[in-house]
Protein backbone atom coordinates (compact mmCIF):
# COMPACT_ATOMS: atom_id res chain seq x y z
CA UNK A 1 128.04 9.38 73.80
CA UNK A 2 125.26 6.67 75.08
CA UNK A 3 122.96 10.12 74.87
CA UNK A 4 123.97 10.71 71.70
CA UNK A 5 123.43 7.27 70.23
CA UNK A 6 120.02 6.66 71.96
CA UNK A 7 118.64 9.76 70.09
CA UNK A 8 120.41 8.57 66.89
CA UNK A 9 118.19 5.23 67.46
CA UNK A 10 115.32 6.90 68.09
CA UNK A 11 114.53 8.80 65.17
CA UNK A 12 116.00 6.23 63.14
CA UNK A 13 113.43 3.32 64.64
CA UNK A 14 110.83 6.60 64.03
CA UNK A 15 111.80 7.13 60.47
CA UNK A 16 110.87 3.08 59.95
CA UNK A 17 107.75 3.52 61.37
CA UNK A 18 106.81 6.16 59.69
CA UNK A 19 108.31 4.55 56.22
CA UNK A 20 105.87 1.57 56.97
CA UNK A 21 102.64 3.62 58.15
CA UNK A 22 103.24 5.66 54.54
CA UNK A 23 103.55 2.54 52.34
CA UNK A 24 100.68 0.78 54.59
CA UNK A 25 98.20 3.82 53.40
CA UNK A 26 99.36 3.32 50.00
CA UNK A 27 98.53 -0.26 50.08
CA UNK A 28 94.90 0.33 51.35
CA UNK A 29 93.98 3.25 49.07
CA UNK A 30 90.83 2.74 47.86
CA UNK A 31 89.96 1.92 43.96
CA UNK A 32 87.64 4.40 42.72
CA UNK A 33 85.33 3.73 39.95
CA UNK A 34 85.70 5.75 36.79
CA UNK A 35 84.01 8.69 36.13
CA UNK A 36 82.15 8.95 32.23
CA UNK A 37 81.79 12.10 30.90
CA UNK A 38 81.14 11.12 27.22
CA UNK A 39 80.81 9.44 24.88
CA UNK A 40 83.98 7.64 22.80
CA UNK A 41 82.54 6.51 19.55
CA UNK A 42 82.08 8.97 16.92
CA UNK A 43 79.19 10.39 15.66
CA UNK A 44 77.01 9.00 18.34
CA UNK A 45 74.58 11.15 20.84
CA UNK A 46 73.24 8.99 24.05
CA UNK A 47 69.98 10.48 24.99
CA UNK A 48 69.92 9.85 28.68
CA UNK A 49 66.75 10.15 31.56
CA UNK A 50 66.86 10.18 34.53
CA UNK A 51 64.82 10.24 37.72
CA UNK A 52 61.85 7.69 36.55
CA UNK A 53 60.08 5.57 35.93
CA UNK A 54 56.99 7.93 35.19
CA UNK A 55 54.20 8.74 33.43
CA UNK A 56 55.53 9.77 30.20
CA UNK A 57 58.22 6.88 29.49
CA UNK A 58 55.84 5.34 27.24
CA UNK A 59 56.02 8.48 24.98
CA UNK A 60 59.33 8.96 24.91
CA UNK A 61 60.23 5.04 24.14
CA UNK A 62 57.61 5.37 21.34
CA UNK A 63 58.91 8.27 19.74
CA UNK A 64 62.38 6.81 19.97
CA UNK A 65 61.90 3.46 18.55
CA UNK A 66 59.67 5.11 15.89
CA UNK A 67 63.31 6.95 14.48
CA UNK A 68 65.45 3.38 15.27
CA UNK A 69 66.78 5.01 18.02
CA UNK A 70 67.44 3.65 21.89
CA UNK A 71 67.77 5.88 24.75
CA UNK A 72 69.47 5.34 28.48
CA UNK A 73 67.07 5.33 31.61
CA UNK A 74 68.68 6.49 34.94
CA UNK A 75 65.89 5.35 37.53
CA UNK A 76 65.28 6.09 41.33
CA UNK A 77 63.67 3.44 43.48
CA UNK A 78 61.43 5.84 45.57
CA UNK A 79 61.71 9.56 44.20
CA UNK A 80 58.28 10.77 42.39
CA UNK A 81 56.93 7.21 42.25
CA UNK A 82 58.09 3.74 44.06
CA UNK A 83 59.75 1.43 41.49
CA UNK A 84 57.36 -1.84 42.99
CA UNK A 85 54.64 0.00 42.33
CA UNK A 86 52.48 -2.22 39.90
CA UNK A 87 52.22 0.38 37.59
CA UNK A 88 55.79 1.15 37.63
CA UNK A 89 56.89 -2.31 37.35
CA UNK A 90 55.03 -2.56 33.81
CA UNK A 91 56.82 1.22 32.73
CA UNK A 92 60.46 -0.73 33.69
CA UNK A 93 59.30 -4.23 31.96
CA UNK A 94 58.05 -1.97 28.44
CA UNK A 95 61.49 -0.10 28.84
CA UNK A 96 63.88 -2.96 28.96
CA UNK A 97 61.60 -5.31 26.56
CA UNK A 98 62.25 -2.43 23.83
CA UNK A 99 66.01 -2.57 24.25
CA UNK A 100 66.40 0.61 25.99
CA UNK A 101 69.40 0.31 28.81
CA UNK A 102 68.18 0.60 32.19
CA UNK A 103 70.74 1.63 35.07
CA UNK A 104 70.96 3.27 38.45
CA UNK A 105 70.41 6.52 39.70
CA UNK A 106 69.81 5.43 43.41
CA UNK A 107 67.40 4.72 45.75
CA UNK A 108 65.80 8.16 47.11
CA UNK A 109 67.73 10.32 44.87
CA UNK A 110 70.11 11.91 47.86
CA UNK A 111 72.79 13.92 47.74
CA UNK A 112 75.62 11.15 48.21
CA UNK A 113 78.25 13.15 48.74
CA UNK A 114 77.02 14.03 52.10
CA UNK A 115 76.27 10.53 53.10
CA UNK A 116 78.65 7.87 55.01
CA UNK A 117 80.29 5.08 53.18
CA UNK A 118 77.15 2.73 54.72
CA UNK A 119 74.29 5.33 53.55
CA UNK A 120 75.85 5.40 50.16
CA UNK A 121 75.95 1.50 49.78
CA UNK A 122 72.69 1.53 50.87
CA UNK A 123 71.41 4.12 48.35
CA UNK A 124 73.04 1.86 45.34
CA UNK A 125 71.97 -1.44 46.74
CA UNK A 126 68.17 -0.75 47.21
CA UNK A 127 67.82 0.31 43.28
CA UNK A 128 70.48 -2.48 42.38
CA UNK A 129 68.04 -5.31 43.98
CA UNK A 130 64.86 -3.61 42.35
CA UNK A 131 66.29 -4.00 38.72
CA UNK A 132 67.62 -7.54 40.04
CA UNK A 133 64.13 -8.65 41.61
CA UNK A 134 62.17 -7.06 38.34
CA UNK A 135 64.33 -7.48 35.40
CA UNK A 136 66.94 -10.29 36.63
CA UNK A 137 69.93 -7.46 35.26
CA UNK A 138 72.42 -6.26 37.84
CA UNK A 139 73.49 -2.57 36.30
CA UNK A 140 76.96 -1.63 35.29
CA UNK A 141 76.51 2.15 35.44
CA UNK A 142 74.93 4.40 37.66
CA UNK A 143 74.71 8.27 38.00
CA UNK A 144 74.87 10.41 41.20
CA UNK A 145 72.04 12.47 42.29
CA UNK A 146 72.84 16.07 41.05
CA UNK A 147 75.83 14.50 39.42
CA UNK A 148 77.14 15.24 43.10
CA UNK A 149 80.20 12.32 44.38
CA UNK A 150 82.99 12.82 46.21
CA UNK A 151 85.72 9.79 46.59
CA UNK A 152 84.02 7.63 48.97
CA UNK A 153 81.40 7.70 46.34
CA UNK A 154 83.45 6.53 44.05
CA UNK A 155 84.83 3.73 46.22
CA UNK A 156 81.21 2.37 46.98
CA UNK A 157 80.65 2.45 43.16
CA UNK A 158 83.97 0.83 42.05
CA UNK A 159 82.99 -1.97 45.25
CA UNK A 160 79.74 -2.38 43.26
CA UNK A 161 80.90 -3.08 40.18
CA UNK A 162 80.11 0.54 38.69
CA UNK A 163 80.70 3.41 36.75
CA UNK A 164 79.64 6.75 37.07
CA UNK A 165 78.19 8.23 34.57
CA UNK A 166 77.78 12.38 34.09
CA UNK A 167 77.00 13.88 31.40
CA UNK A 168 78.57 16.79 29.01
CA UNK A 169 75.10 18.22 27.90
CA UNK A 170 72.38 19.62 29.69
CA UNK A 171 69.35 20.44 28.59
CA UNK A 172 68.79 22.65 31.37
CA UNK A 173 64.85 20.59 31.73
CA UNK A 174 65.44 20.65 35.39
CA UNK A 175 66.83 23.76 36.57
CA UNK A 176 63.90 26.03 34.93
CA UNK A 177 64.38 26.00 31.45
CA UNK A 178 61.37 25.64 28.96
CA UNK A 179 61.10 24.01 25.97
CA UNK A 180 61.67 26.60 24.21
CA UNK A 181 64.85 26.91 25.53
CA UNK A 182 65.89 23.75 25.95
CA UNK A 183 65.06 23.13 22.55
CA UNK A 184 67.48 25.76 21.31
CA UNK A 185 70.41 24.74 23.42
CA UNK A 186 69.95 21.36 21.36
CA UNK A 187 69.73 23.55 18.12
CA UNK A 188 73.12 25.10 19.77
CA UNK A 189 74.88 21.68 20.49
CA UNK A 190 74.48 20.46 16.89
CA UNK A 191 75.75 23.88 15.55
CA UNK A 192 78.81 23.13 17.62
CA UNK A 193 78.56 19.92 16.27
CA UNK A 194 80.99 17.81 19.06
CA UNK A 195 82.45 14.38 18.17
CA UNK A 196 79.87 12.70 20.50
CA UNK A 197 77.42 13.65 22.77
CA UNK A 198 76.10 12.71 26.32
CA UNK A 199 72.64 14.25 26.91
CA UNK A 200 70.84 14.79 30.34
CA UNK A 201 67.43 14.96 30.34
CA UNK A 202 64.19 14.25 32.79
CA UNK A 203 61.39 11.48 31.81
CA UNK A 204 59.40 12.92 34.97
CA UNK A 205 58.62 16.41 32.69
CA UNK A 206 55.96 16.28 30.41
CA UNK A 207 57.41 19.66 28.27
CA UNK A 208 60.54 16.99 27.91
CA UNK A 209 58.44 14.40 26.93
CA UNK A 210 56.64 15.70 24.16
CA UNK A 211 58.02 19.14 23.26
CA UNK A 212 62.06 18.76 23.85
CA UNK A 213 62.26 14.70 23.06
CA UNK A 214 60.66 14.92 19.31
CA UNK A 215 63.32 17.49 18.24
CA UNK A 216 65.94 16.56 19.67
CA UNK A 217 65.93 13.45 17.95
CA UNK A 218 65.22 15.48 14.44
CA UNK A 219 67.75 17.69 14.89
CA UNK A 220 70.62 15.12 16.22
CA UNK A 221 69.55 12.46 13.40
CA UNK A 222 69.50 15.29 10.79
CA UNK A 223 73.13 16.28 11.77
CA UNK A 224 74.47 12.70 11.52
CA UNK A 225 74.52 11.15 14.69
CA UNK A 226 73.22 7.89 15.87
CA UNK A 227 71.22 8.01 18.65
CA UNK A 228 72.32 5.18 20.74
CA UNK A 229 72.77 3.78 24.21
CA UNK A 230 75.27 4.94 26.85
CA UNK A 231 76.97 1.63 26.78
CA UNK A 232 76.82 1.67 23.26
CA UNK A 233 77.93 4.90 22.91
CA UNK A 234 81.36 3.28 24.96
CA UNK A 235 81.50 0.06 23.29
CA UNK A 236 81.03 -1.49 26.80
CA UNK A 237 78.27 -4.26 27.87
CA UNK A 238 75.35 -2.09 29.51
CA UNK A 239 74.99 -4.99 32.85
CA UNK A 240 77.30 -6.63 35.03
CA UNK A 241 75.10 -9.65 34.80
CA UNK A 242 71.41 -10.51 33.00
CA UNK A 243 69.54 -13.76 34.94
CA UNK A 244 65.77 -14.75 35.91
CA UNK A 245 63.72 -12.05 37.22
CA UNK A 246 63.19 -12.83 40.69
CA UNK A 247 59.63 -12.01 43.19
């Protein structure tokens, strides 16, 4: 009988343990940032680039503020050029002075969901004190690399006061497509004609620039969207703060 009730104890004191191990994990599961995959507000079309700032940004901001419209840059702090870079530093003070949103796409453009929870941090923070140091704006949003996460990504992001942002067009600029063809997956999109749209393109391509850019703002603005901002496009505010540039 003392056997019997011994064993009866144990797996009951296991059972507890167990019970508070299980509502322990539950306590310290990680909040993950949410994950944007469009746009919300009707009849608008967020023209997004990423992986600047480069050459060409000045074209592309000219041809969009000569139709009213603002796009969304996505920018690296060290991928085809360094973001300190004097040069660079005037392409991301034009940008922002014309309205555009500015936001996050990482530091070296890396593949974060093979990186630890440190490396990621790292990769958001670097970009993160660039826009801080040369604009004074902390971003709100950022985009993966690849539009690769996993959810420690989304942990870091969600610890930094961000949301990812994907996309649910593609206009296929950098995986091999020409203009040509990128052009006529636009022509494609608007034939579909979605609610809203959330375009990916590439500032860094030249084809994108000044072949794919110039009609795809004809051909979204002749089918009655507004082309707008990706925090615009969400009815959100586009920076979790806005202060003094710093040095």
């Amino acid at each position: 009988m003392l056997f019997k009730f011994s064993l009866v104890a144990m797996i009951s004191s296991g059972l507890m343990v167990c019970a508070s191990a299980t509502a322990a994990n539950v306590t310290k599961r990680a909040s993950l940032a949410q994950v944007i995959t469009s746009c919300v507000k009707p009849q608008t079309a967020a023209l997004t680039f990423d992986d600047g700032p480069y050459w060409y940004i000045y074209d592309i901001s000219k041809q969009l503020i000569a139709a009213g419209a603002k796009g969304t840059f996505f920018w690296n702090g060290n991928n085809y050029l360094c973001i300190y870079d004097p040069d660079s530093v005037k392409r991301v003070k034009y940008i922002y002075g014309k309205g555009h949103m500015v936001a996050s796409h990482t530091w070296a453009h890396k593949d974060l969901a093979t990186l630890t929870f440190d490396q990621i941090h790292d990769e958001m923070w670097r970009v993160e004190q660039a826009l801080q140091r040369i604009l004074g704006v902390t971003p709100a949003f950022m985009r993966p690399p690849y539009g690769s996460y996993n959810d420690l990504v989304r942990e870091v992001s969600f610890q930094r006061g961000q949301k990812m942002v994907t996309w649910d067009f593609d206009s296929g600029d950098s995986t091999g497509s020409t203009a040509a063809q990128s052009n006529a997956a636009y022509d494609a999109l608007v034939a579909r004609h979605p609610s809203n749209i959330l375009a990916l393109n590439h500032e860094v391509y030249e084809q994108t620039a000044h072949v794919v850019v110039p009609h795809a703002i004809k051909t979204l603005q002749a089918a009655g969207y507004k082309l707008v901002t990706v925090a615009e496009c969400l009815g959100q505010q586009p920076y979790q703060s806005v202060v003094a540039p710093q040095t």
